[in-house]
N, C-alpha and C. Protein backbone atom coordinates (compact mmCIF):
# COMPACT_ATOMS: atom_id res chain seq x y z
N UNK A 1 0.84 -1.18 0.00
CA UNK A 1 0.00 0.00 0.00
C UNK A 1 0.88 1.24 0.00
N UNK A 2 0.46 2.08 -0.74
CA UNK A 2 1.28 3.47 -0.67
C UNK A 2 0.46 4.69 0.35
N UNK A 3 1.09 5.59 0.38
CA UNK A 3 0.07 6.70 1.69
C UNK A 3 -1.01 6.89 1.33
N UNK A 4 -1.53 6.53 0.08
CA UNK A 4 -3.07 7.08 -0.60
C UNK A 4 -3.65 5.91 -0.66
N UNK A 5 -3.36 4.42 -0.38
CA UNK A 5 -4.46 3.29 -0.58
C UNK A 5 -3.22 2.49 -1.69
N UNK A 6 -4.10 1.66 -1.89
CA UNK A 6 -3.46 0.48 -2.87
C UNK A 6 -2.90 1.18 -4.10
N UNK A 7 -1.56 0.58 -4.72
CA UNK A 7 -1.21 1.40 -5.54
C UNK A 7 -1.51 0.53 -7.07
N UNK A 8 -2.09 0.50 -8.18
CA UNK A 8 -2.40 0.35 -8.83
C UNK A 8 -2.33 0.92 -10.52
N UNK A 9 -1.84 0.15 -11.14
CA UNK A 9 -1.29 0.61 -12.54
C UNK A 9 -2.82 0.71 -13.58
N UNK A 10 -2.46 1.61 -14.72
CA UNK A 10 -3.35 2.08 -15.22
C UNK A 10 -3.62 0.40 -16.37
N UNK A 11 -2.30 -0.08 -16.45
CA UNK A 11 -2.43 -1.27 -17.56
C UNK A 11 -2.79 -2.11 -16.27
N UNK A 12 -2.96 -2.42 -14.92
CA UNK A 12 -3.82 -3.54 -14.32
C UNK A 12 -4.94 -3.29 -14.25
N UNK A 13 -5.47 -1.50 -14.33
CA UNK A 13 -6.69 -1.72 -14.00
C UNK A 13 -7.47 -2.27 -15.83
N UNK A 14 -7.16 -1.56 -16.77
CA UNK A 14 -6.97 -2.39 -18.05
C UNK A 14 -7.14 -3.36 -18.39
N UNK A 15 -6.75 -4.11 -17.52
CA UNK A 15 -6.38 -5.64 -17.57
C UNK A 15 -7.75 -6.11 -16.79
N UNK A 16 -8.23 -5.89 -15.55
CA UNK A 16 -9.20 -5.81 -14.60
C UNK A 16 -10.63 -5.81 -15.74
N UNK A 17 -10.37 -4.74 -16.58
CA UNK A 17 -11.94 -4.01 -17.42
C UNK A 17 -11.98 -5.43 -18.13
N UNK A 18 -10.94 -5.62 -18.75
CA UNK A 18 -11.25 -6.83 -20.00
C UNK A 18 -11.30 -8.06 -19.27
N UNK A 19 -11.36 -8.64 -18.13
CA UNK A 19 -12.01 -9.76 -17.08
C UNK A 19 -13.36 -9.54 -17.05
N UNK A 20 -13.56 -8.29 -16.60
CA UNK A 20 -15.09 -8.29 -16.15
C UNK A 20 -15.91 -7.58 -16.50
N UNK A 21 -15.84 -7.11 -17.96
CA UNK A 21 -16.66 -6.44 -18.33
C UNK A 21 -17.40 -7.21 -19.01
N UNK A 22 -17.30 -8.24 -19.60
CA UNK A 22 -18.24 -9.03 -20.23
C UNK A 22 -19.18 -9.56 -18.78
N UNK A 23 -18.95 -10.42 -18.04
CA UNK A 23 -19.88 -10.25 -17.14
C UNK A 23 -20.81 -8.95 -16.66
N UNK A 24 -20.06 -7.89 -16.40
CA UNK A 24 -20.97 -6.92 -15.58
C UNK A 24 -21.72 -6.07 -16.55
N UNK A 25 -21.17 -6.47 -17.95
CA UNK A 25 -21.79 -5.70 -19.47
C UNK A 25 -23.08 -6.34 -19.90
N UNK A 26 -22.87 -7.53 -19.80
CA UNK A 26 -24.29 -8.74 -20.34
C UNK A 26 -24.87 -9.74 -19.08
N UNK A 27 -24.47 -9.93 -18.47
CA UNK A 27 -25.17 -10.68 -17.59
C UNK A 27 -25.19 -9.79 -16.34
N UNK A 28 -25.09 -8.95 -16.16
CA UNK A 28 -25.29 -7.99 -15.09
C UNK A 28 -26.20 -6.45 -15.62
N UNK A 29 -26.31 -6.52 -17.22
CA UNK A 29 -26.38 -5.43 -17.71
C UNK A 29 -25.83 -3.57 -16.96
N UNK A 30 -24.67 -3.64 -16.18
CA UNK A 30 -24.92 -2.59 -15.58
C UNK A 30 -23.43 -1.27 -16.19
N UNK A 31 -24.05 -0.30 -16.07
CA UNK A 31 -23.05 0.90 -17.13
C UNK A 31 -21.63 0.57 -15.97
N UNK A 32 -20.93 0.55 -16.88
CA UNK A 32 -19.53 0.72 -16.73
C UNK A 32 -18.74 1.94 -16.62
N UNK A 33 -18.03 2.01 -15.58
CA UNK A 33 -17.20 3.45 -15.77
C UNK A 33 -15.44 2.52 -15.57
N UNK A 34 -14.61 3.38 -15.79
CA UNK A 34 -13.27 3.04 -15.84
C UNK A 34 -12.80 3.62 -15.42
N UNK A 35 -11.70 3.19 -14.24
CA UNK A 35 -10.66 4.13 -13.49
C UNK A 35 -9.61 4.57 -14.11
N UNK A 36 -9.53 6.25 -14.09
CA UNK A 36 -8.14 6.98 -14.63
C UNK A 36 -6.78 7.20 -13.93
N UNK A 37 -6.19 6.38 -14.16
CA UNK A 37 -4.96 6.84 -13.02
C UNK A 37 -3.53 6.79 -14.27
N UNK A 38 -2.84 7.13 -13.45
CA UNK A 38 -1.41 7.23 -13.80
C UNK A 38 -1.11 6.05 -14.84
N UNK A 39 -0.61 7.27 -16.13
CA UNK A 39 -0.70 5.83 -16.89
C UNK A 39 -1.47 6.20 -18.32
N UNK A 40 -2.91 6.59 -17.52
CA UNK A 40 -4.17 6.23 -19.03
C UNK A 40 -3.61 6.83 -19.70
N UNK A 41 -3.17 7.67 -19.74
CA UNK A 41 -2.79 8.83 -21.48
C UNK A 41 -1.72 8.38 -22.54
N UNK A 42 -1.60 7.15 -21.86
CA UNK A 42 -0.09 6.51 -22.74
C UNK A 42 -1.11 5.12 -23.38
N UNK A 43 -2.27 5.07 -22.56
CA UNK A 43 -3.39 3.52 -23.10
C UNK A 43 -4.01 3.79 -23.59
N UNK A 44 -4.68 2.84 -24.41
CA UNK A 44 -6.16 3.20 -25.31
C UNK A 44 -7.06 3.09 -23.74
N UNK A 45 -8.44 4.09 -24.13
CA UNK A 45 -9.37 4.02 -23.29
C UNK A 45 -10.25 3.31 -24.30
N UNK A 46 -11.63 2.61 -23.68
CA UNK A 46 -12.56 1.79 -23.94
C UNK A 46 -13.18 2.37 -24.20
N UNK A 47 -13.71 3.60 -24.74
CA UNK A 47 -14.88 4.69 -25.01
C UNK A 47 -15.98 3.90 -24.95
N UNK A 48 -16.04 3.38 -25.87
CA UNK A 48 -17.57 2.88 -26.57
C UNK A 48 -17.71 1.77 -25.20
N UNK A 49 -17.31 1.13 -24.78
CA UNK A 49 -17.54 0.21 -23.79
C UNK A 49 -17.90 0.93 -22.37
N UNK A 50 -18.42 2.15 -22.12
CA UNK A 50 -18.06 2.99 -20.68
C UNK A 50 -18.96 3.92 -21.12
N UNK A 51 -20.03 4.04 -19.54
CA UNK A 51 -20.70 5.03 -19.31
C UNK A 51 -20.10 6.30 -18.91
N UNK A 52 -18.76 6.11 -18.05
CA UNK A 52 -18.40 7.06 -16.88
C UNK A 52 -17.00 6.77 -16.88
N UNK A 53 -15.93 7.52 -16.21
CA UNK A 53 -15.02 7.67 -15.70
C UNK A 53 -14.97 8.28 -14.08
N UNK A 54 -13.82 7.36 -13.84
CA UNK A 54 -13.76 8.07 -12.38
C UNK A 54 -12.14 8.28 -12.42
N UNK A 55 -11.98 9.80 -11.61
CA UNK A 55 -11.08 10.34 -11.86
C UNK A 55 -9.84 9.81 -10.54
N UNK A 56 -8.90 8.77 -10.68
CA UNK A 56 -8.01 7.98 -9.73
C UNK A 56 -6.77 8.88 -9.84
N UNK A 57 -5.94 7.72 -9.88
CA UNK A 57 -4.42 8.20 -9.43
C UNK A 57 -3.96 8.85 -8.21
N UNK A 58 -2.21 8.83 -8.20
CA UNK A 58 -2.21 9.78 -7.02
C UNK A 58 -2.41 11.44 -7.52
N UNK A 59 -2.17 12.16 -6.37
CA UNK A 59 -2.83 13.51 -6.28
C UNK A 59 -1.75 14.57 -7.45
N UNK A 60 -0.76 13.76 -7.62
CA UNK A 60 0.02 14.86 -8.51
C UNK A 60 -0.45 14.57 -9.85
N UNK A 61 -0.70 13.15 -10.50
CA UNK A 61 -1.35 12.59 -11.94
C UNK A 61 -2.84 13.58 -11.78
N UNK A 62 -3.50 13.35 -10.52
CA UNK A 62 -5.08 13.72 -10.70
C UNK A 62 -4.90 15.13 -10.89
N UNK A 63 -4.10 15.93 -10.27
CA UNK A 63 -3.98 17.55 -10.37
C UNK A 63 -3.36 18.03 -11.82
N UNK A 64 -2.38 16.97 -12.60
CA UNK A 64 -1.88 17.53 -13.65
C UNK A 64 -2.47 16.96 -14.67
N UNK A 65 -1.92 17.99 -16.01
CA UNK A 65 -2.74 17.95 -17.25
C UNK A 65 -2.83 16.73 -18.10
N UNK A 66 -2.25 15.46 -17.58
CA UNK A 66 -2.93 14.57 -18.35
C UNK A 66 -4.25 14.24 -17.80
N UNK A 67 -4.85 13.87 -16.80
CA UNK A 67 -5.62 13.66 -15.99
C UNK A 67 -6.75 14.62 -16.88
N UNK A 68 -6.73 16.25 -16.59
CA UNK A 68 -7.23 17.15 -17.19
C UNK A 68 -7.68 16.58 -18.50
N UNK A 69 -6.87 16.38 -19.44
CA UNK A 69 -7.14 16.03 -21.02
C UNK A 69 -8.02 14.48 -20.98
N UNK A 70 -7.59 13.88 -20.44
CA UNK A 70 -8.51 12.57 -20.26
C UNK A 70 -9.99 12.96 -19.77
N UNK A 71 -10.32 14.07 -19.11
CA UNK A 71 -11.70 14.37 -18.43
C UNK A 71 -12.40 15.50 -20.09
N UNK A 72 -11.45 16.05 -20.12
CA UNK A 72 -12.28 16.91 -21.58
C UNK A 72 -12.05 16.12 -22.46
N UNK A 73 -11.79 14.91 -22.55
CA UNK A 73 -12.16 14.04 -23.71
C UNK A 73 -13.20 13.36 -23.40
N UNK A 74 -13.41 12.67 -21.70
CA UNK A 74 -14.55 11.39 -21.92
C UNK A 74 -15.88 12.56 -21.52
N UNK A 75 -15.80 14.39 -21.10
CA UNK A 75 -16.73 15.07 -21.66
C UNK A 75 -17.03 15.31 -23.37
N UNK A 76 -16.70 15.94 -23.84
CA UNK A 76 -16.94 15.35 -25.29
C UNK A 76 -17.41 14.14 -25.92
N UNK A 77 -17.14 13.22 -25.24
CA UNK A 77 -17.61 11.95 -25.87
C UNK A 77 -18.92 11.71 -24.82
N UNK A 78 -18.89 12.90 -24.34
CA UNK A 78 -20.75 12.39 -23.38
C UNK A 78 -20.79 11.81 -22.19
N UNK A 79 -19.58 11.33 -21.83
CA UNK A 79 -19.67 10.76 -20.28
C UNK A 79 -19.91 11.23 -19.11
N UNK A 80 -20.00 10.24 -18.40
CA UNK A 80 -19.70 11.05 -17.20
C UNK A 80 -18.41 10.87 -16.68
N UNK A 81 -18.21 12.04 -15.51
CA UNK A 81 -17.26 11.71 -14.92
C UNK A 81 -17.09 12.23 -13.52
N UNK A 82 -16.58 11.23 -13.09
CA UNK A 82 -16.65 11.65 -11.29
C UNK A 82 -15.13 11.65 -10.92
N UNK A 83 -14.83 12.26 -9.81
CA UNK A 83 -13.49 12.59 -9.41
C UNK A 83 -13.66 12.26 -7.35
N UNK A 84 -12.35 11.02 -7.75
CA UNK A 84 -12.30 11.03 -6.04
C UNK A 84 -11.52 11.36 -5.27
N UNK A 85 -11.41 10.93 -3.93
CA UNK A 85 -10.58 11.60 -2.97
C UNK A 85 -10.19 12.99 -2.61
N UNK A 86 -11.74 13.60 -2.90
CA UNK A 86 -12.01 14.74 -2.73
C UNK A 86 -12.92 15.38 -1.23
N UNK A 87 -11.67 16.11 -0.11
CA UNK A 87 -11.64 16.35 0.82
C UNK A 87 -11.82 17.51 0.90
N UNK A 88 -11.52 18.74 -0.22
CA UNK A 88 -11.74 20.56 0.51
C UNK A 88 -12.03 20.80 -0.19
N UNK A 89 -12.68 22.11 -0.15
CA UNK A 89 -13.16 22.89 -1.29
C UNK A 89 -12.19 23.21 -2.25
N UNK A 90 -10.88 23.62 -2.35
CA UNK A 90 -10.25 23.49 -2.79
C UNK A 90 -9.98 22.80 -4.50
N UNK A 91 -10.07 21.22 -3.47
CA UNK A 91 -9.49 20.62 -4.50
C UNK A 91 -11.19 20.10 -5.27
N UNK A 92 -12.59 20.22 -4.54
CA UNK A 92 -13.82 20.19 -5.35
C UNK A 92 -13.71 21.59 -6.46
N UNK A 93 -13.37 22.25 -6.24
CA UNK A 93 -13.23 23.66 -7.35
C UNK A 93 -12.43 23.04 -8.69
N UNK A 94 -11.33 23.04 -8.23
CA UNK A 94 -10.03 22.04 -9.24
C UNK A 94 -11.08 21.40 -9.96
N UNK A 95 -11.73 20.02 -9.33
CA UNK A 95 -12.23 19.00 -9.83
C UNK A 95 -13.40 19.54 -11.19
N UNK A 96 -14.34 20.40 -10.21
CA UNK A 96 -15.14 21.20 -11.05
C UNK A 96 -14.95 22.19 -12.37
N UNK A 97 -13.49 22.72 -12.11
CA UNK A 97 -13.06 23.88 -13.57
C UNK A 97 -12.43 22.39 -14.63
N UNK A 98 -11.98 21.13 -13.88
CA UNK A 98 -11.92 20.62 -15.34
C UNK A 98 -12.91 19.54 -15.49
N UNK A 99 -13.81 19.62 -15.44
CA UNK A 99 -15.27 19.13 -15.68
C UNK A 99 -15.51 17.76 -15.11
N UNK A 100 -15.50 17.74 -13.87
CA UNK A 100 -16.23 16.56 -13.14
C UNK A 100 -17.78 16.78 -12.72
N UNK A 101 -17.96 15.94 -13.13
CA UNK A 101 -20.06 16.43 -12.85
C UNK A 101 -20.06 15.88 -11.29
N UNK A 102 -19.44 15.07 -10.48
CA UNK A 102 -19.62 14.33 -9.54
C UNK A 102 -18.29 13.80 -8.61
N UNK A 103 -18.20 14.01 -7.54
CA UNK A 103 -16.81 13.72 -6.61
C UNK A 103 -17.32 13.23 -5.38
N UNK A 104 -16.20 12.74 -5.18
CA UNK A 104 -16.59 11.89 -3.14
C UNK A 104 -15.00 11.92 -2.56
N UNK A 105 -15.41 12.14 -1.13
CA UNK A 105 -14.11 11.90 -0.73
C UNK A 105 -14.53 11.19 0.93
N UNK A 106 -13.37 10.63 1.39
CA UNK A 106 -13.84 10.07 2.70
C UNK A 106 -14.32 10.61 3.83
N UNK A 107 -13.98 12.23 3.90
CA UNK A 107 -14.59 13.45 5.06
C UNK A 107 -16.26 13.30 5.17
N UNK A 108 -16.94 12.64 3.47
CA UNK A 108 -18.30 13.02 3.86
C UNK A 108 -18.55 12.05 3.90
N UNK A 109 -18.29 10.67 4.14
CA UNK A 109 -18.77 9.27 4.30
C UNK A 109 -18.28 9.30 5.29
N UNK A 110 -17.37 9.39 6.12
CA UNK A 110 -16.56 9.01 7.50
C UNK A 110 -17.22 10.22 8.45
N UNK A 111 -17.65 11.39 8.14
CA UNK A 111 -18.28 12.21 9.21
C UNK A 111 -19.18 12.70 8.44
N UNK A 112 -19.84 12.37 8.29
CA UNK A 112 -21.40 12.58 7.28
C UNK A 112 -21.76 13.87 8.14
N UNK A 113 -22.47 13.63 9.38
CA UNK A 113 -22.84 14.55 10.00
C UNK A 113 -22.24 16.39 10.27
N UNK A 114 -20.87 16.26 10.43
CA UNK A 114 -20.18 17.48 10.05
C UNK A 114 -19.67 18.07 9.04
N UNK A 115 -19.43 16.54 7.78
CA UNK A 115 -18.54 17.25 6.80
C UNK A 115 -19.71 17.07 5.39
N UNK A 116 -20.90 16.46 5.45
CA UNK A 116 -21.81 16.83 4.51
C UNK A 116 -22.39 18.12 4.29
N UNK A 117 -22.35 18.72 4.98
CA UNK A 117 -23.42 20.13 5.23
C UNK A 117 -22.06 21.04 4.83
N UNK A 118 -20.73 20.43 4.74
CA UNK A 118 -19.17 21.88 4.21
C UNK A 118 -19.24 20.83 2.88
N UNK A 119 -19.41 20.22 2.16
CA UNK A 119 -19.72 19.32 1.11
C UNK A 119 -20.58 20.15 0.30
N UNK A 120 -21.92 20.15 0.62
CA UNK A 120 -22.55 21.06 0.12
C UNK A 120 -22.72 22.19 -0.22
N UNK A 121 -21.84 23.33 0.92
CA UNK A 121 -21.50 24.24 0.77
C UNK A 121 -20.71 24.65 -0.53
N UNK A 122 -19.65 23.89 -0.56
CA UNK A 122 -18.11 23.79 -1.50
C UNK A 122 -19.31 23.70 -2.75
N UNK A 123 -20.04 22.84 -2.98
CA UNK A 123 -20.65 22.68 -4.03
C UNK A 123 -21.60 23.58 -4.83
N UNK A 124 -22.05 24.60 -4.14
CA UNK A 124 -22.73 25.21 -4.51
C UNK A 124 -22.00 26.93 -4.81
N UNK A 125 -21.13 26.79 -4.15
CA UNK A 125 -20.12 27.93 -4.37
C UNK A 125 -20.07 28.11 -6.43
N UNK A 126 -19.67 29.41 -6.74
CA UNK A 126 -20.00 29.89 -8.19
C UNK A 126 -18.32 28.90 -8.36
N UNK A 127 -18.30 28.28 -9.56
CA UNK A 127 -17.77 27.47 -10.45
C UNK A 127 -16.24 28.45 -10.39
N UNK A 128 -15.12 27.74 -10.30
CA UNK A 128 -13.93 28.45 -10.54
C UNK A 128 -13.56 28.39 -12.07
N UNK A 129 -12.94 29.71 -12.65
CA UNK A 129 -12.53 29.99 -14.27
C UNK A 129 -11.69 28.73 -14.01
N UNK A 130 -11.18 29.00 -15.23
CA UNK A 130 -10.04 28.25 -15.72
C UNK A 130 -9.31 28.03 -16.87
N UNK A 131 -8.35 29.14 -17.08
CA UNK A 131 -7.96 29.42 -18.26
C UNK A 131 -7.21 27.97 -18.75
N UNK A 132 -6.72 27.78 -19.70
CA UNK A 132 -6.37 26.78 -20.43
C UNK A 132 -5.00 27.16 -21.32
N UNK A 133 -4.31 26.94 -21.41
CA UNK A 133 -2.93 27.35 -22.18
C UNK A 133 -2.24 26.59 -23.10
């Protein structure tokens, strides 16, 4: 385990999709999303096979611009995409200027009671710019 949870390659999780997506695709019928971590921008992604993306890796891949370009692509192509390990407003703003429709982090599952109601807050706050270069 590394300080952020299990450490995990973008070609295992890859490897993971093409095990079980035929099960959870046809005999489970249920939408598929695919984890982005360190890595995807060098792999083919599964487009057509994937409802969603969820935005992985550690925090320096998730903050920098490959990460970024992988989220304004599986927007364009209509997806969704959610972004995790999202703890402050902060880094929900980040998540939000490069287009995550949806984020979680462990503050609002582990203290629901105090940190849902600053969850909501962060969320409703006006959208941060974000120039592009």
């Amino acid at each position: 385990m590394g300080p952020e949870g299990p450490i995990v390659s973008a070609e295992g999780t890859l490897e993971l999709f093409e095990r079980w997506h035929p099960v959870l695709s046809s005999q489970w019928r249920l939408p598929l999303a695919l984890v982005l971590q360190n890595g995807q921008e060098r792999l083919p992604v599964p487009w057509r096979r994937i409802a969603a993306v969820f935005v992985g890796g550690d925090t320096r891949w998730k903050l920098g611009p490959e990460a970024a370009e992988l989220v304004a692509e599986a927007r364009r192509r209509g997806k969704h995409v959610h972004g995790g390990r999202v703890n402050s407003a902060r880094r929900m703003a980040y998540m939000a200027s490069i287009g995550c429709h949806s984020v979680d982090g462990t503050g609002a599952s582990r203290w629901r009671d105090r940190r849902l109601p600053q969850y909501l807050d962060w969320a409703a706050r006006p959208p941060q710019l974000r120039l592009i270069t």
